[in-house]
C-alpha atoms as a PDB file:
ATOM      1  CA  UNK A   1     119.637 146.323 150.945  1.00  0.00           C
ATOM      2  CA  UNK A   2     118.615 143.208 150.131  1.00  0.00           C
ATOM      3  CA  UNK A   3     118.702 144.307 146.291  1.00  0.00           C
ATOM      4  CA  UNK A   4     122.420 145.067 146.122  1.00  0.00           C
ATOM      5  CA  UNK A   5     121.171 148.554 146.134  1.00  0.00           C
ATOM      6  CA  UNK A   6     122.240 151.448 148.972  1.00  0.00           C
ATOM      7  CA  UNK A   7     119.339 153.720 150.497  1.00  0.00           C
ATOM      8  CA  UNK A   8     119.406 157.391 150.610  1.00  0.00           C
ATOM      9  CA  UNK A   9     117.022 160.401 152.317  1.00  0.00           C
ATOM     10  CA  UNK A  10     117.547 162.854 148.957  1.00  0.00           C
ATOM     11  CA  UNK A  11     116.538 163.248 145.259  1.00  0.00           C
ATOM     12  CA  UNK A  12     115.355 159.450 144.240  1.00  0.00           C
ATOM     13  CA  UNK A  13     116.766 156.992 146.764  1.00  0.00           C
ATOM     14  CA  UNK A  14     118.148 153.605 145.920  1.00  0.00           C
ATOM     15  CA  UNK A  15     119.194 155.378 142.130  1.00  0.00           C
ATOM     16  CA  UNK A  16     121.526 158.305 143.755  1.00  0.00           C
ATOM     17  CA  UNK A  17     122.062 156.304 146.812  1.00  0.00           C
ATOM     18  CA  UNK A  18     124.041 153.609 144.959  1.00  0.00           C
ATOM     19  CA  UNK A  19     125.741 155.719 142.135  1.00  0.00           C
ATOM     20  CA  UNK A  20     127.277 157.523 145.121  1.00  0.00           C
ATOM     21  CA  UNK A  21     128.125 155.095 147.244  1.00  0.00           C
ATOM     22  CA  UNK A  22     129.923 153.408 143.479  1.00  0.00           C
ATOM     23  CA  UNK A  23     131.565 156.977 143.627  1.00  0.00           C
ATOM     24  CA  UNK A  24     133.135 156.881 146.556  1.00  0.00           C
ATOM     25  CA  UNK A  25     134.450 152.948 146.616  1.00  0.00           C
ATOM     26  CA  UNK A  26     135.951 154.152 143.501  1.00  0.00           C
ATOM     27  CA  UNK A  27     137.707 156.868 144.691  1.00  0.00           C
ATOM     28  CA  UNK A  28     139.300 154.145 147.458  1.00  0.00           C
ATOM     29  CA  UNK A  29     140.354 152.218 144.889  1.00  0.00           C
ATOM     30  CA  UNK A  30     137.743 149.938 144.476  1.00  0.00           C
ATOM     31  CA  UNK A  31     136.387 148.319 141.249  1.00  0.00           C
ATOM     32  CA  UNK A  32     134.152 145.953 139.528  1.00  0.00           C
ATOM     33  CA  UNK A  33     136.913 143.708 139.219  1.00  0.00           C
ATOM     34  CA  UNK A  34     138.488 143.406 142.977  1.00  0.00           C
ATOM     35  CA  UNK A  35     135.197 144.656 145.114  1.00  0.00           C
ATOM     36  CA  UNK A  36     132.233 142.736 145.061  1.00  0.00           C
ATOM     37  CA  UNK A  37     129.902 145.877 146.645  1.00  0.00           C
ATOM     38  CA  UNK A  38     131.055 147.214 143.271  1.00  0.00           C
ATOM     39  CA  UNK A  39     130.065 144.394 141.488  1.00  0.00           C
ATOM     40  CA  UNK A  40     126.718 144.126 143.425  1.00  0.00           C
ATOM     41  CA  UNK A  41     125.970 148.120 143.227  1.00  0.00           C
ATOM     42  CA  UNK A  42     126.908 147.699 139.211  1.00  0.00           C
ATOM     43  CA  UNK A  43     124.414 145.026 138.919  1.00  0.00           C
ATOM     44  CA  UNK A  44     121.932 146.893 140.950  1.00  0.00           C
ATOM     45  CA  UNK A  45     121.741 150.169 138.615  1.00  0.00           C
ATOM     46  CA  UNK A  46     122.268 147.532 135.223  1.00  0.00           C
ATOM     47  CA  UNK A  47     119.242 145.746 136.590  1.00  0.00           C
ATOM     48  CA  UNK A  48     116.791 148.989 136.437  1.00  0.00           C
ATOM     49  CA  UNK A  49     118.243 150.780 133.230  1.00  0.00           C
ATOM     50  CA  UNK A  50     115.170 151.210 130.793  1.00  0.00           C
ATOM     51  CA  UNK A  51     115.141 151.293 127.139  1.00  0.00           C
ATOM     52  CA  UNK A  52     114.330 154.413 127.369  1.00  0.00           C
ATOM     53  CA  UNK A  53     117.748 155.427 129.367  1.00  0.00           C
ATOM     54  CA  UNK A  54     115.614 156.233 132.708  1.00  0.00           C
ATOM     55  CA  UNK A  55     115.978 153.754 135.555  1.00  0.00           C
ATOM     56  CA  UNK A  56     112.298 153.733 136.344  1.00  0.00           C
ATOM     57  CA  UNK A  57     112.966 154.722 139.788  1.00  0.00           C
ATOM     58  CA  UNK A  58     110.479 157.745 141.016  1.00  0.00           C
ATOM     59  CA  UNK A  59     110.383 160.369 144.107  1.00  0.00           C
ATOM     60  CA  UNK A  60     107.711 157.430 145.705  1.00  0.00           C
ATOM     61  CA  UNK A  61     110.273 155.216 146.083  1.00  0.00           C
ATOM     62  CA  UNK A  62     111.263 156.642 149.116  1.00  0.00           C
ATOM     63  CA  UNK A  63     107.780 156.262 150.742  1.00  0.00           C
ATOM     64  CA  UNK A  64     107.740 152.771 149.579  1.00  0.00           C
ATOM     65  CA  UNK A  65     111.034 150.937 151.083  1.00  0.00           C
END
């Protein structure tokens, strides 16, 4: 996505999407240090954390890509 973000169908999209695409290039190996999808993804869920520990991400987020 153009956000450094991946999209998933399930639970609240671009949030779980990433995080388990993150998941899975670390389990190949990859990191923040030698991937730059890891890097980007990283970025991606750093860039929505609130204050308040949510990511402000909701179930409409889906219906609005």
């Amino acid at each position: 996505m153009p956000d450094d973000s991946w999209y998933g169908n399930w639970g609240i999209c671009f949030t779980y999407a990433t995080w388990f695409a993150l998941r899975g290039l670390a389990a190949a190996g990859q990191a923040y240090h030698n991937c730059l999808a890891v890097s980007k993804g990283a970025g991606f869920l750093l860039k929505l954390q609130l204050d308040v520990s949510g990511r402000g991400e909701n179930y409409l987020s889906c219906k609005a890509k």
